[in-house]
PDB file of N, CA and C in Angstrom:
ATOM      1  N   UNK A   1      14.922   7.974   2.785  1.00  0.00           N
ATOM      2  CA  UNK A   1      14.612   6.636   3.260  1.00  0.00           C
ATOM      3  C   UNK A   1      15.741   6.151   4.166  1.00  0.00           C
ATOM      4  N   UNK A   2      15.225   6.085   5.401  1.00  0.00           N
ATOM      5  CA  UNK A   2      16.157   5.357   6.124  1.00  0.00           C
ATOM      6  C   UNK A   2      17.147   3.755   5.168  1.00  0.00           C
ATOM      7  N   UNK A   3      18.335   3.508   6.148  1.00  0.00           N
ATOM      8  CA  UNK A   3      18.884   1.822   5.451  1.00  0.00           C
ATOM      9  C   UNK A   3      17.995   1.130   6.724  1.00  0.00           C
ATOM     10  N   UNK A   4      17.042   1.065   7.296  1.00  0.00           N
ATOM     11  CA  UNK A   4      16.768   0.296   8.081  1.00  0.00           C
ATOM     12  C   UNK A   4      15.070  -0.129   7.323  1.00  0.00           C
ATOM     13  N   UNK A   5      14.850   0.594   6.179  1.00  0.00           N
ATOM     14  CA  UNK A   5      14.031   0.210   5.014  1.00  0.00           C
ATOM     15  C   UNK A   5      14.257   0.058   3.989  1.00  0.00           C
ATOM     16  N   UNK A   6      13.199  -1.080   3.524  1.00  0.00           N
ATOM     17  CA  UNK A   6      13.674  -1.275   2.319  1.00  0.00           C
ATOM     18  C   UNK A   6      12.798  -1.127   0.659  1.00  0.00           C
ATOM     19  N   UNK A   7      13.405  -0.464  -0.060  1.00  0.00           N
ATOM     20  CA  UNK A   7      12.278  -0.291  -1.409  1.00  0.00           C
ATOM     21  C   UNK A   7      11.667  -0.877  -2.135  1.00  0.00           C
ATOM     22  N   UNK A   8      10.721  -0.924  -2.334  1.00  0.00           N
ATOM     23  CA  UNK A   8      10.135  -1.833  -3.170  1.00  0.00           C
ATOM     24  C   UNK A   8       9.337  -1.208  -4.327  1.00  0.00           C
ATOM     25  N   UNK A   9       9.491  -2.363  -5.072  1.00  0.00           N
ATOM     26  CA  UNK A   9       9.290  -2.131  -6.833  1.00  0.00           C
ATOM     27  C   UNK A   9       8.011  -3.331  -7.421  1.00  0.00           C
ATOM     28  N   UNK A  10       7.317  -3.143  -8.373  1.00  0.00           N
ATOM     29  CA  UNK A  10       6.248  -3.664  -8.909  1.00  0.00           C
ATOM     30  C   UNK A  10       7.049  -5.537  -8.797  1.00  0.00           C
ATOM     31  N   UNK A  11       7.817  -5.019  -9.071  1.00  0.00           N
ATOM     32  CA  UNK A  11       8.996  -6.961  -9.483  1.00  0.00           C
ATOM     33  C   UNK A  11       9.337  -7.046  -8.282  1.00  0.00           C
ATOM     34  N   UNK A  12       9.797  -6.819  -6.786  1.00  0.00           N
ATOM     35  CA  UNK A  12      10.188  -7.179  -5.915  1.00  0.00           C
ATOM     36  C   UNK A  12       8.774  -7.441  -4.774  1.00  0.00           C
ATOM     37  N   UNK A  13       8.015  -6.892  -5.480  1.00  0.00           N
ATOM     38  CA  UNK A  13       6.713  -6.660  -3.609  1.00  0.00           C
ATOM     39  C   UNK A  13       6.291  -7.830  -3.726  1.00  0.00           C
ATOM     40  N   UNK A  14       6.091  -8.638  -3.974  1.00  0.00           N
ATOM     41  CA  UNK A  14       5.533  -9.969  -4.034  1.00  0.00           C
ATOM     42  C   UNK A  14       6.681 -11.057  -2.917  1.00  0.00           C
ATOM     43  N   UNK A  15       7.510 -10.594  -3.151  1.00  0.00           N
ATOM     44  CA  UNK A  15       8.632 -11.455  -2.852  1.00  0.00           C
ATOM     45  C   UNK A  15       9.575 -11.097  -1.576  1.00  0.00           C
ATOM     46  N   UNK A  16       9.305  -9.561  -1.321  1.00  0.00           N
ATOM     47  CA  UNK A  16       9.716  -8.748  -0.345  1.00  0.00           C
ATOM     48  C   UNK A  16       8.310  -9.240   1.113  1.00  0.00           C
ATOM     49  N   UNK A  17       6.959  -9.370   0.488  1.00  0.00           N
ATOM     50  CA  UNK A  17       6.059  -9.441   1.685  1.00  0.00           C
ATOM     51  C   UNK A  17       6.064 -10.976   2.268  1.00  0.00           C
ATOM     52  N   UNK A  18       6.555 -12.089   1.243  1.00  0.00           N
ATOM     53  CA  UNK A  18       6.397 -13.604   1.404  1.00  0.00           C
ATOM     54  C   UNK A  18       7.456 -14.064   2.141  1.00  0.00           C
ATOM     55  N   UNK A  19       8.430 -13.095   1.663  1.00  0.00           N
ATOM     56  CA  UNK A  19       9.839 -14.442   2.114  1.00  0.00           C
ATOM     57  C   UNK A  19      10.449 -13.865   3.378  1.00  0.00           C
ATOM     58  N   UNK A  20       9.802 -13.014   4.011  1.00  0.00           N
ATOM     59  CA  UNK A  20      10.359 -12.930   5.844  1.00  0.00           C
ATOM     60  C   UNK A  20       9.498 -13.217   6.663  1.00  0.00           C
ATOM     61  N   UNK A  21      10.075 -13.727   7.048  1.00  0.00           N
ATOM     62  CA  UNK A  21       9.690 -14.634   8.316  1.00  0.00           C
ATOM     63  C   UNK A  21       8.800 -13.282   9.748  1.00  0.00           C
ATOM     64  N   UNK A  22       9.610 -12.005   9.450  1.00  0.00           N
ATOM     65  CA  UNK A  22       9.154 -10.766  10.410  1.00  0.00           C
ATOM     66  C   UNK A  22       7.672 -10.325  10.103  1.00  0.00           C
ATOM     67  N   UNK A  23       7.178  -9.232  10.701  1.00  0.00           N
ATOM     68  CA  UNK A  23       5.990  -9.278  10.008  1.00  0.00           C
ATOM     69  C   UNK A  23       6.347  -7.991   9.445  1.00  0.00           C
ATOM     70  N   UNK A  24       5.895  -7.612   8.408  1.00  0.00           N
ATOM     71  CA  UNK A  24       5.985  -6.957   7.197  1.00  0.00           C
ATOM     72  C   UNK A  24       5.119  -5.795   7.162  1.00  0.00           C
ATOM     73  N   UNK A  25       5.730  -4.699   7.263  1.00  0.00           N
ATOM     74  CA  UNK A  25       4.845  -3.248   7.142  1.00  0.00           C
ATOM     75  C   UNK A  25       4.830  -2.545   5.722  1.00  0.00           C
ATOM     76  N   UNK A  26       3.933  -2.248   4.983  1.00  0.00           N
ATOM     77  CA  UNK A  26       4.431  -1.734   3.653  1.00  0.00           C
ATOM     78  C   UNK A  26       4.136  -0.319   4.367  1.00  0.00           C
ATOM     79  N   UNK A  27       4.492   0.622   3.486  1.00  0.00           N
ATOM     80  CA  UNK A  27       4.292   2.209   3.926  1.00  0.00           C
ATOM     81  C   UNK A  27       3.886   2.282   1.901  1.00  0.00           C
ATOM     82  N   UNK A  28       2.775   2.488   1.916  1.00  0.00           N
ATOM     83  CA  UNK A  28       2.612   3.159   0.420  1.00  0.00           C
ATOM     84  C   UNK A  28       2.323   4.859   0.050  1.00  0.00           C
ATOM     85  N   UNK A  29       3.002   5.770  -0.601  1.00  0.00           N
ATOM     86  CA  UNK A  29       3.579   6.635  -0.920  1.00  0.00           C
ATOM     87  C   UNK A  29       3.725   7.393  -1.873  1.00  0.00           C
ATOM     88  N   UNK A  30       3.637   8.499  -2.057  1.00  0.00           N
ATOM     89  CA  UNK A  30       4.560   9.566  -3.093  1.00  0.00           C
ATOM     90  C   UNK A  30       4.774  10.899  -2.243  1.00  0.00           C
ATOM     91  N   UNK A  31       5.856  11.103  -3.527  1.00  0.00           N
ATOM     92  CA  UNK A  31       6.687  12.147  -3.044  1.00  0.00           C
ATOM     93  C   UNK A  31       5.968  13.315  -2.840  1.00  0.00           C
ATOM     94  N   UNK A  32       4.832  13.600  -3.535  1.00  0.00           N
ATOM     95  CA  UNK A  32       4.203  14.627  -3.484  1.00  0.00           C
ATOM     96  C   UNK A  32       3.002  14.672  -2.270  1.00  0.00           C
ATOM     97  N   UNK A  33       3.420  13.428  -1.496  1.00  0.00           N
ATOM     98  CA  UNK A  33       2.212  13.515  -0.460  1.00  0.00           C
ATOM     99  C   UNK A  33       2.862  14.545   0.756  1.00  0.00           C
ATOM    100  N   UNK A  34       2.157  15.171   1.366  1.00  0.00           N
ATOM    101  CA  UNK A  34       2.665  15.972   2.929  1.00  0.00           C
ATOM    102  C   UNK A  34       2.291  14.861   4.035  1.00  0.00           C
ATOM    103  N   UNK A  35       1.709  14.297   3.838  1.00  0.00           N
ATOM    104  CA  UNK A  35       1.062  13.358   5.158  1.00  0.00           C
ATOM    105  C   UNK A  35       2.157  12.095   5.164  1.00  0.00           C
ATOM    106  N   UNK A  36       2.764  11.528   3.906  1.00  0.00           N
ATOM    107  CA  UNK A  36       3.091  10.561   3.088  1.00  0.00           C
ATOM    108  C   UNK A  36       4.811  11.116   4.186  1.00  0.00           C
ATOM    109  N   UNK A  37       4.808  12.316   4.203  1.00  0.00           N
ATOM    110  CA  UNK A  37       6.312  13.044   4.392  1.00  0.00           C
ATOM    111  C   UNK A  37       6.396  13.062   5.796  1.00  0.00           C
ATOM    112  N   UNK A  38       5.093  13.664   6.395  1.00  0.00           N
ATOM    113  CA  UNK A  38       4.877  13.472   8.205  1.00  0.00           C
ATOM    114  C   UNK A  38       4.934  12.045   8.975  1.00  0.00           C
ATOM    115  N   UNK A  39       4.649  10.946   8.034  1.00  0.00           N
ATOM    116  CA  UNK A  39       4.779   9.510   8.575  1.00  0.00           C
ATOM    117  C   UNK A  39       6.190   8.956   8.352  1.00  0.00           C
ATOM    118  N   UNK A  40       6.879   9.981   7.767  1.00  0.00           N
ATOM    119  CA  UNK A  40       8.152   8.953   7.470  1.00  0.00           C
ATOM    120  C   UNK A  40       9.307   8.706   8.845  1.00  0.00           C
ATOM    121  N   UNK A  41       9.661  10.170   9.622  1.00  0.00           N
ATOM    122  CA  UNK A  41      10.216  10.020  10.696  1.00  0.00           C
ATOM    123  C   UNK A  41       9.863   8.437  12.044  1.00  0.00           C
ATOM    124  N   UNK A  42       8.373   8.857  11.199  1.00  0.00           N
ATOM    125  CA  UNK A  42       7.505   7.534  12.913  1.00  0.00           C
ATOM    126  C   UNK A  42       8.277   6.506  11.834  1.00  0.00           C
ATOM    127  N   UNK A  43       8.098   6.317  10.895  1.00  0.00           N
ATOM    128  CA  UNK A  43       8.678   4.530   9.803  1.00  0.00           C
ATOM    129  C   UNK A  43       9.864   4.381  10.320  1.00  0.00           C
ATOM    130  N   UNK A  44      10.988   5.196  10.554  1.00  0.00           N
ATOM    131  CA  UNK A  44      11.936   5.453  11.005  1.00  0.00           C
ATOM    132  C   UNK A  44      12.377   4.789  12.038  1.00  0.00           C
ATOM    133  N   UNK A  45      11.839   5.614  13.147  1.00  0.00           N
ATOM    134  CA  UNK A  45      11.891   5.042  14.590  1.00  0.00           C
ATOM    135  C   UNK A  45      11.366   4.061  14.759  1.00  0.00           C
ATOM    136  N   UNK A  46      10.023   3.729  14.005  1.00  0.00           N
ATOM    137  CA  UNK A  46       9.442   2.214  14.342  1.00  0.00           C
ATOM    138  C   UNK A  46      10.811   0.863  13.535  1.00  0.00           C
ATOM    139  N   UNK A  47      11.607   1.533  12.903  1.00  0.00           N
ATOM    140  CA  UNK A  47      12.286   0.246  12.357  1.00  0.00           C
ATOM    141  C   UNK A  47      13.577   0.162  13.056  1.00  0.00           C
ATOM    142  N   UNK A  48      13.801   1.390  13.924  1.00  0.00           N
ATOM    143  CA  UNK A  48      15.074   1.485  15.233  1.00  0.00           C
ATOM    144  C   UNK A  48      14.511   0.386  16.089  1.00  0.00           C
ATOM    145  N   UNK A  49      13.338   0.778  16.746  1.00  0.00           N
ATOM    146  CA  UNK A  49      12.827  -0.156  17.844  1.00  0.00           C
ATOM    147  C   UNK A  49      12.311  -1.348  17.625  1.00  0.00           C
ATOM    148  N   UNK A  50      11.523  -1.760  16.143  1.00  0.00           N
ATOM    149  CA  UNK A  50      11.110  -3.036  16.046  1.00  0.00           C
ATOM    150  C   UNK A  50      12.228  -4.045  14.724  1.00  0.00           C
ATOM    151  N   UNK A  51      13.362  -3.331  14.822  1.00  0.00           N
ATOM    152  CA  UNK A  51      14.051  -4.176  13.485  1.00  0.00           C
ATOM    153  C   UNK A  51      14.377  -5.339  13.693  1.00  0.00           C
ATOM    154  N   UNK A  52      14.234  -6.003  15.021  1.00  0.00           N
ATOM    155  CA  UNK A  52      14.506  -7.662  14.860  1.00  0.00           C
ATOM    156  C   UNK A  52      13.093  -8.180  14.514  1.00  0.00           C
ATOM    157  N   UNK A  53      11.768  -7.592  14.617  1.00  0.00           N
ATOM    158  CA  UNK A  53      10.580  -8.061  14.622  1.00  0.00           C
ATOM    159  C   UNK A  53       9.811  -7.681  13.635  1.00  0.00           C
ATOM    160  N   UNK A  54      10.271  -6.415  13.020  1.00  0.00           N
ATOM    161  CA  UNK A  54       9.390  -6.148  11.652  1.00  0.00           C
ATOM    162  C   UNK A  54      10.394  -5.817  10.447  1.00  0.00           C
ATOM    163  N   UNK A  55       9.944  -5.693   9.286  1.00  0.00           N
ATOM    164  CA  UNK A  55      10.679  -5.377   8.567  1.00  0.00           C
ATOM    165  C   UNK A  55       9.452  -4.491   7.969  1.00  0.00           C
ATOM    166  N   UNK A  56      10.324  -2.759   7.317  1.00  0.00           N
ATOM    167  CA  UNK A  56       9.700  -1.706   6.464  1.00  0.00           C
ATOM    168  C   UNK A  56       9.998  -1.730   5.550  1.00  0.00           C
ATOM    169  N   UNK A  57       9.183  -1.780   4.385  1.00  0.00           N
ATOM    170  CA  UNK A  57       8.920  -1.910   3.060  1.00  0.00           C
ATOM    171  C   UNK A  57       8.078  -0.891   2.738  1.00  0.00           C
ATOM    172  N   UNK A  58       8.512   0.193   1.938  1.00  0.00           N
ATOM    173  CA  UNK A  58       8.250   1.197   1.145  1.00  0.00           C
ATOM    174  C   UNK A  58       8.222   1.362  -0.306  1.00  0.00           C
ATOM    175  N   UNK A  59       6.849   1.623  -0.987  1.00  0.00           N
ATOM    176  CA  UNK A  59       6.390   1.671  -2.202  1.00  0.00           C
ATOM    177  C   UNK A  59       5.800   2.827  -2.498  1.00  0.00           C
ATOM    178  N   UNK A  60       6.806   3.557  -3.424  1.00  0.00           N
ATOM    179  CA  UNK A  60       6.244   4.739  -4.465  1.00  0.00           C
ATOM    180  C   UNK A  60       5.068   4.268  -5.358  1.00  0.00           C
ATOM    181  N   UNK A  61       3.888   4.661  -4.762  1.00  0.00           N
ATOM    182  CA  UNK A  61       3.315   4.178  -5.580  1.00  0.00           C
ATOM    183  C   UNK A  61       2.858   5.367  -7.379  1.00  0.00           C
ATOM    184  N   UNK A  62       3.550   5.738  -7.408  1.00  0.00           N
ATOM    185  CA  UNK A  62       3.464   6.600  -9.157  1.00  0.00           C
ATOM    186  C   UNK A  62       4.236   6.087  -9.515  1.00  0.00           C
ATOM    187  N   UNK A  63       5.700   5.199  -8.970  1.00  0.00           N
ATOM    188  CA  UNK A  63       6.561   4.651  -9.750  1.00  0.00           C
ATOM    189  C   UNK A  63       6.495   3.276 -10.195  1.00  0.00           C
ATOM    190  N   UNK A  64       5.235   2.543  -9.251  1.00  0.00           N
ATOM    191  CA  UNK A  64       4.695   1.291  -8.650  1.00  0.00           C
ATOM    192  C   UNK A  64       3.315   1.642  -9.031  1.00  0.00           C
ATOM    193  N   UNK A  65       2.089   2.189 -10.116  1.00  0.00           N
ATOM    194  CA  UNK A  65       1.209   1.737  -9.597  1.00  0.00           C
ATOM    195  C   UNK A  65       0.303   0.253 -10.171  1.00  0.00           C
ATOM    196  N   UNK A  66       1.097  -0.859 -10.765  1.00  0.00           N
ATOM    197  CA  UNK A  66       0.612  -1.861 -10.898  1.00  0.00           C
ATOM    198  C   UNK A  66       0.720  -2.743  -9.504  1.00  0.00           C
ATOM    199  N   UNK A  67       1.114  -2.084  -8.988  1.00  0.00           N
ATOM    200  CA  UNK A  67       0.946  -3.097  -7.260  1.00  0.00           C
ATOM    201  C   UNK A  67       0.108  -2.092  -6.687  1.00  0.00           C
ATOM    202  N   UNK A  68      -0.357  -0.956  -6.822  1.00  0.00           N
ATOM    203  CA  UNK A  68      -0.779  -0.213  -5.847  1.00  0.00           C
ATOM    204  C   UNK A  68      -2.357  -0.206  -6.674  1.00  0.00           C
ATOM    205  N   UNK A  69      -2.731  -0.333  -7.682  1.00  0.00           N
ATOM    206  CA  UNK A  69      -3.789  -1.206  -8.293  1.00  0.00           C
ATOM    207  C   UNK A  69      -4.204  -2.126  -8.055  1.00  0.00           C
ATOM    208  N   UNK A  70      -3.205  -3.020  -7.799  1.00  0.00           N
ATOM    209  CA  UNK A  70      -3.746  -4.490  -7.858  1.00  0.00           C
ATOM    210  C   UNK A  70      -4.129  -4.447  -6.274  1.00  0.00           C
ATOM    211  N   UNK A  71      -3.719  -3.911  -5.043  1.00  0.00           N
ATOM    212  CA  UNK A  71      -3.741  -4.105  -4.017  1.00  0.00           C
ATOM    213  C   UNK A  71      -5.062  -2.923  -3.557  1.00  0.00           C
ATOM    214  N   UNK A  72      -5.540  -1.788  -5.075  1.00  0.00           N
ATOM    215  CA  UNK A  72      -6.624  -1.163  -3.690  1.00  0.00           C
ATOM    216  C   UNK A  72      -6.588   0.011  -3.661  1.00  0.00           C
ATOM    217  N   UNK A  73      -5.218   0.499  -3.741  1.00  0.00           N
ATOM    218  CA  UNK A  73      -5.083   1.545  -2.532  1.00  0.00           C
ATOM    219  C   UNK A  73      -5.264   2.768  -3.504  1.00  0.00           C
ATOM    220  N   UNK A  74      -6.366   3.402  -2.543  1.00  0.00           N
ATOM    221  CA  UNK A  74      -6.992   5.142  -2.931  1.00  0.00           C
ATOM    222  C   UNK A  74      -6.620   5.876  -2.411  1.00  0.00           C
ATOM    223  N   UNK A  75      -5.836   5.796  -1.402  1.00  0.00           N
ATOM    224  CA  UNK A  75      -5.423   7.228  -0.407  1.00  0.00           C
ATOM    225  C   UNK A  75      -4.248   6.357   0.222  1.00  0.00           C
ATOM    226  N   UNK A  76      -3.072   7.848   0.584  1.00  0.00           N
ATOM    227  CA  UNK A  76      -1.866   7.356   1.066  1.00  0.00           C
ATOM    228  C   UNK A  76      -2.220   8.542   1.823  1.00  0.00           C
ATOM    229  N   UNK A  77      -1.305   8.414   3.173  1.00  0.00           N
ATOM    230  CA  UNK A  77      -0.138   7.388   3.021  1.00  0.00           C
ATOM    231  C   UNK A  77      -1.272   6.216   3.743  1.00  0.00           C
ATOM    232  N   UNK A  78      -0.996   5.102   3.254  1.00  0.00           N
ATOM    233  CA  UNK A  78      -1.631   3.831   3.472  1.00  0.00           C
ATOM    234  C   UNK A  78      -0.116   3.125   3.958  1.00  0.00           C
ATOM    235  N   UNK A  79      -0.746   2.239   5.497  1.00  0.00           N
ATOM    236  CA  UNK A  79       0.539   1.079   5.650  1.00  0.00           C
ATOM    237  C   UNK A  79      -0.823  -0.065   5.463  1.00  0.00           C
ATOM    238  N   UNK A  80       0.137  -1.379   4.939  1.00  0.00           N
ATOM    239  CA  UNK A  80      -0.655  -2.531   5.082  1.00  0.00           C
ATOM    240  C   UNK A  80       0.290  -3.508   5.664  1.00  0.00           C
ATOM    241  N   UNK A  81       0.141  -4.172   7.222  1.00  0.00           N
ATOM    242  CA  UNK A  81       0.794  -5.127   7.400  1.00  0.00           C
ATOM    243  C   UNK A  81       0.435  -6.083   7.119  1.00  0.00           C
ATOM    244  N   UNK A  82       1.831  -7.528   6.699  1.00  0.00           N
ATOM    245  CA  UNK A  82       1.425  -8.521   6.429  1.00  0.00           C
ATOM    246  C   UNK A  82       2.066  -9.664   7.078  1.00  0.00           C
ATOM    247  N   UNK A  83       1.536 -11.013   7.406  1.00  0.00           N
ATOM    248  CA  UNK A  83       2.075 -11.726   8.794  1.00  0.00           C
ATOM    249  C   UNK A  83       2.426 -13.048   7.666  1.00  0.00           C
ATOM    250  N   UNK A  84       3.356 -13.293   7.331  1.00  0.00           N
ATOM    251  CA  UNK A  84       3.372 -14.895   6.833  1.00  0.00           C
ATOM    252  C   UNK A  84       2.907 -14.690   5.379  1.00  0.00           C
ATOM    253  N   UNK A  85       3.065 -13.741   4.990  1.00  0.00           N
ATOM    254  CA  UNK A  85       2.941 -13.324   3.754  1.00  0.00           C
ATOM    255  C   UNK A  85       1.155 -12.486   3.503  1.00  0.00           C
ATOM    256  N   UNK A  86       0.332 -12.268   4.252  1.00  0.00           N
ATOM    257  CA  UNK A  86      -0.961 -12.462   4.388  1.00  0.00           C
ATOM    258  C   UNK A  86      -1.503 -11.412   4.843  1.00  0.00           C
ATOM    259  N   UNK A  87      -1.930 -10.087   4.196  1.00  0.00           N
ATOM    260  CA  UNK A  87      -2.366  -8.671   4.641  1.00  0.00           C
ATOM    261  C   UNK A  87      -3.328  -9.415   6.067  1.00  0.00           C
ATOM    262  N   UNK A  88      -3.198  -8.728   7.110  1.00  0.00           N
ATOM    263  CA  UNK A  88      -3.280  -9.068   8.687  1.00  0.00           C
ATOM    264  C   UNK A  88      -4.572  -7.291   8.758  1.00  0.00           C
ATOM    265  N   UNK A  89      -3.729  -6.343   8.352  1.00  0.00           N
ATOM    266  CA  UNK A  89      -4.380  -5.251   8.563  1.00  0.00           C
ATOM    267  C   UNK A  89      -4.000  -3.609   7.941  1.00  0.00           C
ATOM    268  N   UNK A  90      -4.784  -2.930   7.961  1.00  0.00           N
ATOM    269  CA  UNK A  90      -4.622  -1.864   7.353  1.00  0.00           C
ATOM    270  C   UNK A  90      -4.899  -0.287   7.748  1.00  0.00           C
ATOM    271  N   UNK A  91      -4.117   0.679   7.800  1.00  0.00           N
ATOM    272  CA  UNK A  91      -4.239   1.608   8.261  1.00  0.00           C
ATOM    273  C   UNK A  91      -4.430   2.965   7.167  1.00  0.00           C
ATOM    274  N   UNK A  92      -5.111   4.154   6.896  1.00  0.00           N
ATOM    275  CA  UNK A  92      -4.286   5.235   5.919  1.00  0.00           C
ATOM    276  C   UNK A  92      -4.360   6.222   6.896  1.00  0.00           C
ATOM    277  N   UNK A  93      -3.685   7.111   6.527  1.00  0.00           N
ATOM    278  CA  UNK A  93      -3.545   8.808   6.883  1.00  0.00           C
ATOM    279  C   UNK A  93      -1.901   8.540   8.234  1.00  0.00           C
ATOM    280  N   UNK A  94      -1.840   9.400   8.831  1.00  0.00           N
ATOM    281  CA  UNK A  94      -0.341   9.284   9.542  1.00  0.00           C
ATOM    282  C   UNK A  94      -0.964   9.007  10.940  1.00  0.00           C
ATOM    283  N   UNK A  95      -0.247   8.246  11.324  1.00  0.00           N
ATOM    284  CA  UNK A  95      -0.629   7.551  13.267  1.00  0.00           C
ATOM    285  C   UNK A  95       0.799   7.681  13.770  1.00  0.00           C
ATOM    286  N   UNK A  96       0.492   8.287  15.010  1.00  0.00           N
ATOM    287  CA  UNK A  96       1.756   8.876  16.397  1.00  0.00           C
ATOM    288  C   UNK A  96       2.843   7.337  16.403  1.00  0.00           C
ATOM    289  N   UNK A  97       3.434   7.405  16.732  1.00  0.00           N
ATOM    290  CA  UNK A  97       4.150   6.524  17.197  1.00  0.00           C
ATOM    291  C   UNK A  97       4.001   5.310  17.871  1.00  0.00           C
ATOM    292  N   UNK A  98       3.366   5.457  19.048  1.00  0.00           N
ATOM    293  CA  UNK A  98       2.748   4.932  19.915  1.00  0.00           C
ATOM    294  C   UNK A  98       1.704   3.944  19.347  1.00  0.00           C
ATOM    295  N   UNK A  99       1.241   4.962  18.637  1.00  0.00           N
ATOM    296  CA  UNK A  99      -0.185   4.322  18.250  1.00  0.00           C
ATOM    297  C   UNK A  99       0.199   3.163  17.236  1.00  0.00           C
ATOM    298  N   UNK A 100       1.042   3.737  16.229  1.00  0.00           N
ATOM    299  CA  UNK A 100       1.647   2.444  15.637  1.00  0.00           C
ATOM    300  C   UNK A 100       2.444   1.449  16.420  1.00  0.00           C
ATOM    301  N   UNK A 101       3.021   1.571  16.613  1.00  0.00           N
ATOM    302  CA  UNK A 101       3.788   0.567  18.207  1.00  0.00           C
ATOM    303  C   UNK A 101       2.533  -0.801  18.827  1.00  0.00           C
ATOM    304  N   UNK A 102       1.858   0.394  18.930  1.00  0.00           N
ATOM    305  CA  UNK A 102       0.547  -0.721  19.490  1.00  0.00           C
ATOM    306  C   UNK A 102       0.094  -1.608  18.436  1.00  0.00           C
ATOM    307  N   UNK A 103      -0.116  -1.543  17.244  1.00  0.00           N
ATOM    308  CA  UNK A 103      -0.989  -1.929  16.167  1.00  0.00           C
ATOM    309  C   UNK A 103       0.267  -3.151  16.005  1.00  0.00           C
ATOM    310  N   UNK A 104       1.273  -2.559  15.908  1.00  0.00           N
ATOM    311  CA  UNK A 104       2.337  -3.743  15.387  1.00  0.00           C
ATOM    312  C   UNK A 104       2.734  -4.544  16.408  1.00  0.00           C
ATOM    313  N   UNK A 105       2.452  -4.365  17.740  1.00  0.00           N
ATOM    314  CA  UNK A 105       2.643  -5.636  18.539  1.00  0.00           C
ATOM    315  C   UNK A 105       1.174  -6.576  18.868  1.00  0.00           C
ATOM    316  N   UNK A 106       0.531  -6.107  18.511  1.00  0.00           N
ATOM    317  CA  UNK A 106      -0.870  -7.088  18.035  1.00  0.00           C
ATOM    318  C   UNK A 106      -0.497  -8.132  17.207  1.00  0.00           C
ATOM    319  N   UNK A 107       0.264  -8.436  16.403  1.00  0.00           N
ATOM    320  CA  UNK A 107       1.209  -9.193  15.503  1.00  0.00           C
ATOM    321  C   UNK A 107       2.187  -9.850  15.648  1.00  0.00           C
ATOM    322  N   UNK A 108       3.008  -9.685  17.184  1.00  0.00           N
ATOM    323  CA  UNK A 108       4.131 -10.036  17.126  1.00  0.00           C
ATOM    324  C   UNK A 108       3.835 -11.252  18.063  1.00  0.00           C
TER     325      UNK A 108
END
């Protein structure tokens, strides 16, 4: 995990998606995913180029799955952005760079 993300836990995601003001990307996850492993470099670079404007938030979800229950999610890697605290939109499986780039300035 890059330091330009940050982890999140069943007790922090509530509070991690509300209280920034940026708009908020979750990346949901396990270790045992390959696709989960191919999206992490793009999370990366997207938080080099958008870190005054987004903030990355990453959730294991086997270590997490009472948030990853409560929120839905059947297939990772799943991102869900959220604008003002407020899921905006949702993506699963791994997207190029670019392609994410685009999705997240729809938001900004």
């Amino acid at each position: 995990m890059s330091n330009l993300t940050t982890q999140a836990t069943d007790e922090t995601f509530d509070d991690l998606i509300k209280s920034d003001s940026k708009l908020v990307l979750v990346d949901f996850w396990a270790d045992w995913c390959g696709p989960c492993k191919a999206l992490a470099p793009v999370l990366d670079d997207i938080a080099e180029d958008f870190g005054d404007d987004v903030s990355i938030v990453k959730l294991d979800i086997v270590a997490n799955e009472t948030t990853a229950d409560r929120l839905g999610v059947r297939g990772i890697p799943l991102l869900i952005f959220y604008k003002d605290g407020i899921e905006v939109n949702r993506s699963t499986g791994v997207l190029s760079k670019s392609r994410l780039a685009n999705m997240i300035e729809k938001y900004l």
